[in-house]
N, C-alpha and C. Protein backbone atom coordinates (compact mmCIF):
# COMPACT_ATOMS: atom_id res chain seq x y z
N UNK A 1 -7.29 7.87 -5.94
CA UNK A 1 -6.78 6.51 -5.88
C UNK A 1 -5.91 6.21 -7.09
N UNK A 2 -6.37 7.10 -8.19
CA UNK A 2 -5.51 6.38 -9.18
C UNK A 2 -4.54 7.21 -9.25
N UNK A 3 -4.29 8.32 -8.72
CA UNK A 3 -3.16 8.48 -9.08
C UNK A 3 -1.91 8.24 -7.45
N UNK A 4 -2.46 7.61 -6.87
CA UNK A 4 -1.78 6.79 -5.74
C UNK A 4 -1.23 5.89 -6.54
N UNK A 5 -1.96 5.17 -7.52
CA UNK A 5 -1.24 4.23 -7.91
C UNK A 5 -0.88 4.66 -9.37
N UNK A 6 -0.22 5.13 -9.68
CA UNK A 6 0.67 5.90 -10.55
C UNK A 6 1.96 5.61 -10.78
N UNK A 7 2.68 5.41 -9.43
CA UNK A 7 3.90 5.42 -9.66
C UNK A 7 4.37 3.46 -9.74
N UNK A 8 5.31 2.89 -10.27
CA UNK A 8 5.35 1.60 -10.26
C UNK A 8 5.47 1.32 -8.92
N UNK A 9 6.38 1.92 -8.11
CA UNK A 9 6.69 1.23 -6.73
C UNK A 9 5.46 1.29 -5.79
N UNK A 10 4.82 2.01 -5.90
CA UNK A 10 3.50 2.17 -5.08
C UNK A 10 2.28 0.94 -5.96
N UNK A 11 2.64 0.59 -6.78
CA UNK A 11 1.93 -0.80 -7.36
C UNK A 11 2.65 -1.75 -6.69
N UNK A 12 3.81 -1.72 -7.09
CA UNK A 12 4.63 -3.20 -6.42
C UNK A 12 4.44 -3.51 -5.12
N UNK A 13 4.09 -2.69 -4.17
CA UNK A 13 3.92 -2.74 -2.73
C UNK A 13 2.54 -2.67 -2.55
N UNK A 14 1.52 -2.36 -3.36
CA UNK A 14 0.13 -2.88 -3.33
C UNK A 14 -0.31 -4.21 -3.51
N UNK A 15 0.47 -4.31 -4.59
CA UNK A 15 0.74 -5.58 -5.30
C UNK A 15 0.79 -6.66 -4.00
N UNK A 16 2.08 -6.45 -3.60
CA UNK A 16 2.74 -7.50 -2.02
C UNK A 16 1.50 -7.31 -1.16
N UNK A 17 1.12 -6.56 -0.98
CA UNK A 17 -0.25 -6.79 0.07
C UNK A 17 -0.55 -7.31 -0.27
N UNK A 18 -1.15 -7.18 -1.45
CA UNK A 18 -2.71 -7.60 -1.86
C UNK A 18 -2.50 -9.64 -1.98
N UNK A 19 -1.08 -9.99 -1.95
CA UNK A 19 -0.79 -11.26 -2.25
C UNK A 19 -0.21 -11.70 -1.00
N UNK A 20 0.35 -10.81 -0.07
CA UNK A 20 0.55 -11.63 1.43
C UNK A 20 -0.53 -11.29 2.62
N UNK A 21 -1.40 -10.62 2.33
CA UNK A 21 -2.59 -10.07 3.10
C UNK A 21 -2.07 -9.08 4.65
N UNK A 22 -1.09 -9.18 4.54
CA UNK A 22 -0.41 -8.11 5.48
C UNK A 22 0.81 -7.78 5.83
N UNK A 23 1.76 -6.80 6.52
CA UNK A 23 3.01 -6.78 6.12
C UNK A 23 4.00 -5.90 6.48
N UNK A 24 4.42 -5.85 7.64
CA UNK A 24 5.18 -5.00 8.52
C UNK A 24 6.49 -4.25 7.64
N UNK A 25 6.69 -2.80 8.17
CA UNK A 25 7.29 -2.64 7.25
C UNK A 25 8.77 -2.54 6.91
N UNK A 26 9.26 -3.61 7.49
CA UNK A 26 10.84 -4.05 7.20
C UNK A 26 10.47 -5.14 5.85
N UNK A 27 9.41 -5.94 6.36
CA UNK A 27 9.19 -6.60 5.14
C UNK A 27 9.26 -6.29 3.70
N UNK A 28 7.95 -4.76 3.90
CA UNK A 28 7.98 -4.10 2.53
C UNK A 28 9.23 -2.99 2.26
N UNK A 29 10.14 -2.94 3.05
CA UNK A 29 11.02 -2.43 2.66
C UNK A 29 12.45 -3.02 2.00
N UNK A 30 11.83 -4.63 2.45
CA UNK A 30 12.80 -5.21 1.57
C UNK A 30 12.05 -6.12 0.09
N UNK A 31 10.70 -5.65 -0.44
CA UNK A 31 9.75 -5.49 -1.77
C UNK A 31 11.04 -4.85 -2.61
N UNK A 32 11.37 -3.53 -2.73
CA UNK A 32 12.06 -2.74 -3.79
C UNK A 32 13.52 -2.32 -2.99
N UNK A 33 14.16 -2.33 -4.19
CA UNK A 33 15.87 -1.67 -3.99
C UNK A 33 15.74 -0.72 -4.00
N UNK A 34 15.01 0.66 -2.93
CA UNK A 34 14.68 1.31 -2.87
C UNK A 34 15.12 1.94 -0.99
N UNK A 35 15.47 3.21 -0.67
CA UNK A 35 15.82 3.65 0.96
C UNK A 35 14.19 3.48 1.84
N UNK A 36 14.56 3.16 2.93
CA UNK A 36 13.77 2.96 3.31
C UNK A 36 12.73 4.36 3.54
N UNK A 37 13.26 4.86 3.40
CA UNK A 37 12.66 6.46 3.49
C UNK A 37 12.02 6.76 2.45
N UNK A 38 12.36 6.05 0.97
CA UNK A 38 11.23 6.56 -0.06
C UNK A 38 10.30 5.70 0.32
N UNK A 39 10.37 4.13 0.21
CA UNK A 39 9.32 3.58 0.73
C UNK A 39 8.02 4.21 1.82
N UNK A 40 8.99 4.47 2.50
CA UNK A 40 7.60 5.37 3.45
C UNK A 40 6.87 6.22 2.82
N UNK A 41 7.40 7.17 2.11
CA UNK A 41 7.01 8.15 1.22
C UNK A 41 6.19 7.27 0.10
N UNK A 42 6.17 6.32 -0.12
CA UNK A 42 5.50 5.71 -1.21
C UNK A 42 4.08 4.92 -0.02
N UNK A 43 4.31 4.59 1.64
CA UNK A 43 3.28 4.17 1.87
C UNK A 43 2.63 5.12 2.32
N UNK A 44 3.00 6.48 2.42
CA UNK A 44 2.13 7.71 3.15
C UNK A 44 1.10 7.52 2.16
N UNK A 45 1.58 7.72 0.90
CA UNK A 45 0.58 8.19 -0.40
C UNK A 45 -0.43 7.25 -0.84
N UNK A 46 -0.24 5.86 -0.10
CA UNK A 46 -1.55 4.97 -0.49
C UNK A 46 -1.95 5.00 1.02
N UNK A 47 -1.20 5.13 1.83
CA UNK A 47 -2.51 5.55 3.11
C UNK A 47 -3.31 6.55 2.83
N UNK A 48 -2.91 7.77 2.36
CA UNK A 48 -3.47 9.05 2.10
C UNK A 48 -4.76 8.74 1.18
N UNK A 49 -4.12 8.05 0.03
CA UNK A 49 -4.98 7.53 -0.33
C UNK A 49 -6.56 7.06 0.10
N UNK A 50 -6.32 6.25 1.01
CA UNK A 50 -7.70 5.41 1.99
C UNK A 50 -7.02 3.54 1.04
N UNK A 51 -5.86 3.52 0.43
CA UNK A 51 -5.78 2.52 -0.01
C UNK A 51 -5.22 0.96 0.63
N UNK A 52 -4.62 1.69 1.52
CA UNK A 52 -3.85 0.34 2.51
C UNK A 52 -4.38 1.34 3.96
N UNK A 53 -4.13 0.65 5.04
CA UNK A 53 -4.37 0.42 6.30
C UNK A 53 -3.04 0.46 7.24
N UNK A 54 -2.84 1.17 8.18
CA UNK A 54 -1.69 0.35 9.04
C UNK A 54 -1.95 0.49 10.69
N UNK A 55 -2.16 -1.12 11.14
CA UNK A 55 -2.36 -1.23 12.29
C UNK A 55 -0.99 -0.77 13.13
N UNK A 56 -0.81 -0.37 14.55
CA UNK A 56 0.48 -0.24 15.05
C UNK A 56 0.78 -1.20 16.52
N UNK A 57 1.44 -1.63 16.79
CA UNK A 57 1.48 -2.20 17.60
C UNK A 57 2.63 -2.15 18.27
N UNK A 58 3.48 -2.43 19.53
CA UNK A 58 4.32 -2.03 20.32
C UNK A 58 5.28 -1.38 19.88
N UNK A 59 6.09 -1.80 18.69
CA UNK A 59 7.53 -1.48 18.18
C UNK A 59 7.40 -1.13 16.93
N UNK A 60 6.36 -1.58 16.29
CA UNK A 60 6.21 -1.88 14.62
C UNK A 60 4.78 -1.22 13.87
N UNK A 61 4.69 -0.86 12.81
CA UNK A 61 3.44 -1.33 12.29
C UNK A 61 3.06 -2.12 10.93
N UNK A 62 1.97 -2.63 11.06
CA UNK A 62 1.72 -3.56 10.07
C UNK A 62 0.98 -3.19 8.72
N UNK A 63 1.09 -3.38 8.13
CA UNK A 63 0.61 -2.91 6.58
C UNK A 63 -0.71 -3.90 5.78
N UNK A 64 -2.28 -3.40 5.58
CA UNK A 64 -2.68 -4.31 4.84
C UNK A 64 -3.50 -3.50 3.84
N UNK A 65 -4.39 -4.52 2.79
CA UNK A 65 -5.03 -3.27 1.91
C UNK A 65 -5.91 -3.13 2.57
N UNK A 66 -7.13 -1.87 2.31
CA UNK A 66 -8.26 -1.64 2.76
C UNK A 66 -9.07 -2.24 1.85
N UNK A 67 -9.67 -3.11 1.85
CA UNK A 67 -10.47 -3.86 1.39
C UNK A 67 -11.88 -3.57 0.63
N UNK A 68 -12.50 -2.29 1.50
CA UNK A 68 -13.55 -1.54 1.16
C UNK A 68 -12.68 -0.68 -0.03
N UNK A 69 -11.86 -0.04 0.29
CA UNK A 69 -11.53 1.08 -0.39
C UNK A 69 -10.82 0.20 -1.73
N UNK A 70 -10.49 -0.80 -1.56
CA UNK A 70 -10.17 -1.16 -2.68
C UNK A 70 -11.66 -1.67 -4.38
N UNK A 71 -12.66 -2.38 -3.32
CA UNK A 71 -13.97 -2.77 -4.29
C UNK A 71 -14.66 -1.25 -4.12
N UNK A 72 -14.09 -0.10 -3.86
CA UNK A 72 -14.70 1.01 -4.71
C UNK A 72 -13.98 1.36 -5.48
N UNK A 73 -12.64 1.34 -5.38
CA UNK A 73 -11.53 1.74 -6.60
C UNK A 73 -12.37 0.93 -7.99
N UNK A 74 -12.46 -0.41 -7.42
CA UNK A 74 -12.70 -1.65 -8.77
C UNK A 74 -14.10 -1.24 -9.67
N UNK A 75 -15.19 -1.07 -8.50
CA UNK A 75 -16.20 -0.30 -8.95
C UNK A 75 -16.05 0.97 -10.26
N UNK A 76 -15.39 1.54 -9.34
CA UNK A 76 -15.27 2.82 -10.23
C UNK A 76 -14.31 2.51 -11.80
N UNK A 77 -13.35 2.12 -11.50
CA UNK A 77 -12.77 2.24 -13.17
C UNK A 77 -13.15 0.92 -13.76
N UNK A 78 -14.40 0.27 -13.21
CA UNK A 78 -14.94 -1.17 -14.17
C UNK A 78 -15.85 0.17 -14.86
N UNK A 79 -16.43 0.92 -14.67
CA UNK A 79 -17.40 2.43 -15.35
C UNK A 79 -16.53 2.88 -16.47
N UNK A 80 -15.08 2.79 -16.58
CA UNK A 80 -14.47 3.39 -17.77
C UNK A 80 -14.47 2.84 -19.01
């Protein structure tokens, strides 16, 4: 997990979740001045993670955090 969140842009787009509670991803692709193609590459790695979620639905999918996976992240480095 932590090193999912390592890179700034993969914060900044955790970040936007975690403050719009969900978030399709034209939305978060317009978060950073960034191709839309790294973005993806930046949400594979917090899905991979277990850190965000993405529901899919007809055309789109939607982006939120995992909620569990996040109060074990918190758990764990409140121990450091």
């Amino acid at each position: 997990m932590c090193k999912a969140l390592s890179h700034p842009a993969r914060v900044q787009l955790f970040r936007h979740l975690l403050d719009y509670g969900e978030c399709y991803f034209g939305s978060l692709a317009d978060v950073l001045p960034l191709a839309p193609s790294t973005i993806s590459k930046h949400i594979s790695i917090l899905k991979d993670a277990g850190l965000i979620e993405g529901s899919s639905d007809v055309q789109r999918v939607c982006y939120c955090v995992n909620q569990e996976r996040l109060q074990q992240f918190k758990r764990v480095t409140a121990g450091l």
